[in-house]
Structure formats: structure tokens, C-alpha cells
C-alpha atoms as a PDB file:
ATOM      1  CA  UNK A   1     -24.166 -31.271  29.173  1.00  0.00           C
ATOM      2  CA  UNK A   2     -24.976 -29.831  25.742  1.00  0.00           C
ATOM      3  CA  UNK A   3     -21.861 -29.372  23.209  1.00  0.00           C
ATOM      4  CA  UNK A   4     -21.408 -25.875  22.199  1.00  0.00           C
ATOM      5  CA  UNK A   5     -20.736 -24.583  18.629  1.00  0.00           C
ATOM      6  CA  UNK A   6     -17.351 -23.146  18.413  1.00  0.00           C
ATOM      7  CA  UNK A   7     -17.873 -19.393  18.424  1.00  0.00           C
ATOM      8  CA  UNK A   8     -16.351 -17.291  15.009  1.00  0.00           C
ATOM      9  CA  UNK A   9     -13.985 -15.413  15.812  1.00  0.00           C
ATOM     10  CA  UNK A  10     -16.425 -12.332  14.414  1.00  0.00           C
ATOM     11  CA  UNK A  11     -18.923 -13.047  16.381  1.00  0.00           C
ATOM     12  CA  UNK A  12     -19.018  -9.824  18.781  1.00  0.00           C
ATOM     13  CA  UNK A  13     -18.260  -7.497  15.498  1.00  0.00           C
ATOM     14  CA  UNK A  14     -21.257  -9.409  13.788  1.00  0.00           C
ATOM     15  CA  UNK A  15     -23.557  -8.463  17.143  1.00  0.00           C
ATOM     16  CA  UNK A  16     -22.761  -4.924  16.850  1.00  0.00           C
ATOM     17  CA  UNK A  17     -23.319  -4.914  12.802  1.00  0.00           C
ATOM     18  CA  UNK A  18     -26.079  -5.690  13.556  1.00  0.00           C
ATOM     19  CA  UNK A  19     -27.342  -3.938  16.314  1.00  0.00           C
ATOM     20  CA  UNK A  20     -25.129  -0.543  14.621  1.00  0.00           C
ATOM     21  CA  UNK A  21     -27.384  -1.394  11.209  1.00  0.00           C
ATOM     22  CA  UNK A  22     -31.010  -1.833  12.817  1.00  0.00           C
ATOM     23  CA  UNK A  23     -29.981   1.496  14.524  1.00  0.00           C
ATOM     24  CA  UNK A  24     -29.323   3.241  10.816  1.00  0.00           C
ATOM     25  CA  UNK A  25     -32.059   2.168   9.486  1.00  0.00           C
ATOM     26  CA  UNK A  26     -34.191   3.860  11.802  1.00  0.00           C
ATOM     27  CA  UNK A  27     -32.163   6.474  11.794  1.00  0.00           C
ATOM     28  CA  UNK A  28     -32.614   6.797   7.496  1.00  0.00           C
ATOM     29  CA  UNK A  29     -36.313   5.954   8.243  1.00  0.00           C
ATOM     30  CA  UNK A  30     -36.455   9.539  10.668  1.00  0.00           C
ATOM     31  CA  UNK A  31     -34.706  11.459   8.162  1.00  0.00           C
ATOM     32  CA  UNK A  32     -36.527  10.971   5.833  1.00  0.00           C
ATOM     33  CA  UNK A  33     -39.614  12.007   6.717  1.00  0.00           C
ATOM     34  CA  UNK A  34     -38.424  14.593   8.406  1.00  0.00           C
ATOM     35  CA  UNK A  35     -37.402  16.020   5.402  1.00  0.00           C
ATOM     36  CA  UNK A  36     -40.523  14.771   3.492  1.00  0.00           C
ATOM     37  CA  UNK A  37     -42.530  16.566   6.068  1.00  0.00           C
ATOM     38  CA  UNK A  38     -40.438  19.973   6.170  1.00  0.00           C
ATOM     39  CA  UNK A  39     -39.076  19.084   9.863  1.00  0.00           C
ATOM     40  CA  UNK A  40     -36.034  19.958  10.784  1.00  0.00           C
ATOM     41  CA  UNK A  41     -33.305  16.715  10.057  1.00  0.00           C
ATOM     42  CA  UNK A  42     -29.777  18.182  10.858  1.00  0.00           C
ATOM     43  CA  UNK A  43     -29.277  16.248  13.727  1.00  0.00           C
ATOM     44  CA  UNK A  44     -31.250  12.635  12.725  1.00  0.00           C
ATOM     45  CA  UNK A  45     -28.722  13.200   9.658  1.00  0.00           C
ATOM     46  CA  UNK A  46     -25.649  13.977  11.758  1.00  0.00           C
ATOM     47  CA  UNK A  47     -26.653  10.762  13.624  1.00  0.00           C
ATOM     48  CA  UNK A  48     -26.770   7.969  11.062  1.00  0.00           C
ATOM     49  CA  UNK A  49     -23.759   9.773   9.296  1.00  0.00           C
ATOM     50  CA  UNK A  50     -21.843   8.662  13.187  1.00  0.00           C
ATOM     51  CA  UNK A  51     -24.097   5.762  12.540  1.00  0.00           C
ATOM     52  CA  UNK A  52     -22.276   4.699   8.757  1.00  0.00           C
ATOM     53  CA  UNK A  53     -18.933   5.699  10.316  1.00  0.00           C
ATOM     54  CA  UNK A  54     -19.005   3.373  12.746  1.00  0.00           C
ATOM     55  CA  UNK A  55     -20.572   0.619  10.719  1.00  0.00           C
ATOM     56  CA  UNK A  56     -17.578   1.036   8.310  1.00  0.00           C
ATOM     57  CA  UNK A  57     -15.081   0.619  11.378  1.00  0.00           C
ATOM     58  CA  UNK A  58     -16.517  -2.440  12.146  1.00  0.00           C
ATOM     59  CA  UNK A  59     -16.839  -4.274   8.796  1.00  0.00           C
ATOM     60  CA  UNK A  60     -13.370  -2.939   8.448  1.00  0.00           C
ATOM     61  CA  UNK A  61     -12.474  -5.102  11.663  1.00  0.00           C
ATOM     62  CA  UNK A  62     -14.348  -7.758  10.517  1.00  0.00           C
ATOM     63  CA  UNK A  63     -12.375  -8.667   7.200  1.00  0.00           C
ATOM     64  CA  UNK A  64      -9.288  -7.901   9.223  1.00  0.00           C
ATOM     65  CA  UNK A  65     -10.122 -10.290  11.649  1.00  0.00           C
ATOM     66  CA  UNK A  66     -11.171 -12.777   8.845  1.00  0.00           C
ATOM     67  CA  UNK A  67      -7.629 -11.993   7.419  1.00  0.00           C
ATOM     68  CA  UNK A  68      -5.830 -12.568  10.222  1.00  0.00           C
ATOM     69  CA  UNK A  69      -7.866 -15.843  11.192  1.00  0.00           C
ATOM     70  CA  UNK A  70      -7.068 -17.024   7.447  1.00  0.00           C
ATOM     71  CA  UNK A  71      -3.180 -16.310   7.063  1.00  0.00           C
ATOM     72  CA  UNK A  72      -3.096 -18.119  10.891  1.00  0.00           C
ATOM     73  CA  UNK A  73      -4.796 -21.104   9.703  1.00  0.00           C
ATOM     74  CA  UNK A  74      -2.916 -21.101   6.074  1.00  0.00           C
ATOM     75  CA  UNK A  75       0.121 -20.992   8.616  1.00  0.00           C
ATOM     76  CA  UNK A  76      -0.849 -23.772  10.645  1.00  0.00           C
ATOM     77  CA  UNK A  77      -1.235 -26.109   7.730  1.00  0.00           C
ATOM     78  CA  UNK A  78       2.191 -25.313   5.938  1.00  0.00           C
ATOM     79  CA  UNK A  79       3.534 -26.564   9.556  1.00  0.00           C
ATOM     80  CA  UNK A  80       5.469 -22.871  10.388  1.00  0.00           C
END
């Protein structure tokens, strides 16, 4: 049997980074040529403004599970 890499502990909140920033991107992409082209953008820009919310609740998860992994680990080696 093949040896594994230990997984991060980030490594589901990196997946859905990424998969939350391809998703923005696009979203950008639509609105703005919609409103190069003089379509209406209300709702692509209502969508990747859920789209940035979300993405700034997750890399606000991520550094507090970083955080947490590092004051754990800084624990472990001062033996408390």
C-alpha cells in the first residue's frame, strides 16, 4: 500500500478557495462586459459581491485554523 501525505489541516477551506475564487472570477469576467456592452449587471454584481463575502469567511477560517494549529503545536513543544 502507498503512504499517504498527511493532510493540512486547511485542506477543505483551501478546496473551496478555490473553487469560491474560479467562481468570482467568472463572475467579474460577466460583469464586466455586461456593463461594457450596456446589459443589464445588477444581479452578476450582486453575485460575486455573495461571491467576495464568502471568500472572506473562508480565508478568515483559514488563518484561524492556522492559528489554532500553531498555538497547539507551540503548546505541545513547551510540554503543557
Amino acid at each position: 500500500m502507498a503512504m499517504r501525505r498527511p493532510v493540512t489541516p486547511t485542506h477543505q477551506v483551501d478546496l473551496l478557495i478555490g473553487f469560491t475564487g474560479f467562481f468570482a472570477i467568472m463572475f467579474f469576467i460577466i460583469t464586466v462586459v455586461c456593463e461594457l456592452t450596456g446589459q443589464p449587471a445588477l444581479t452578476w454584481a450582486l453575485v460575486l459581491l455573495a461571491l467576495v463575502g464568502v471568500l472572506a469567511l473562508l480565508w478568515r477560517r483559514r488563518t484561524r485554523i492556522l492559528r489554532t494549529a500553531s498555538e497547539s503545536a507551540g503548546a505541545s513543544r513547551d510540554g503543557t
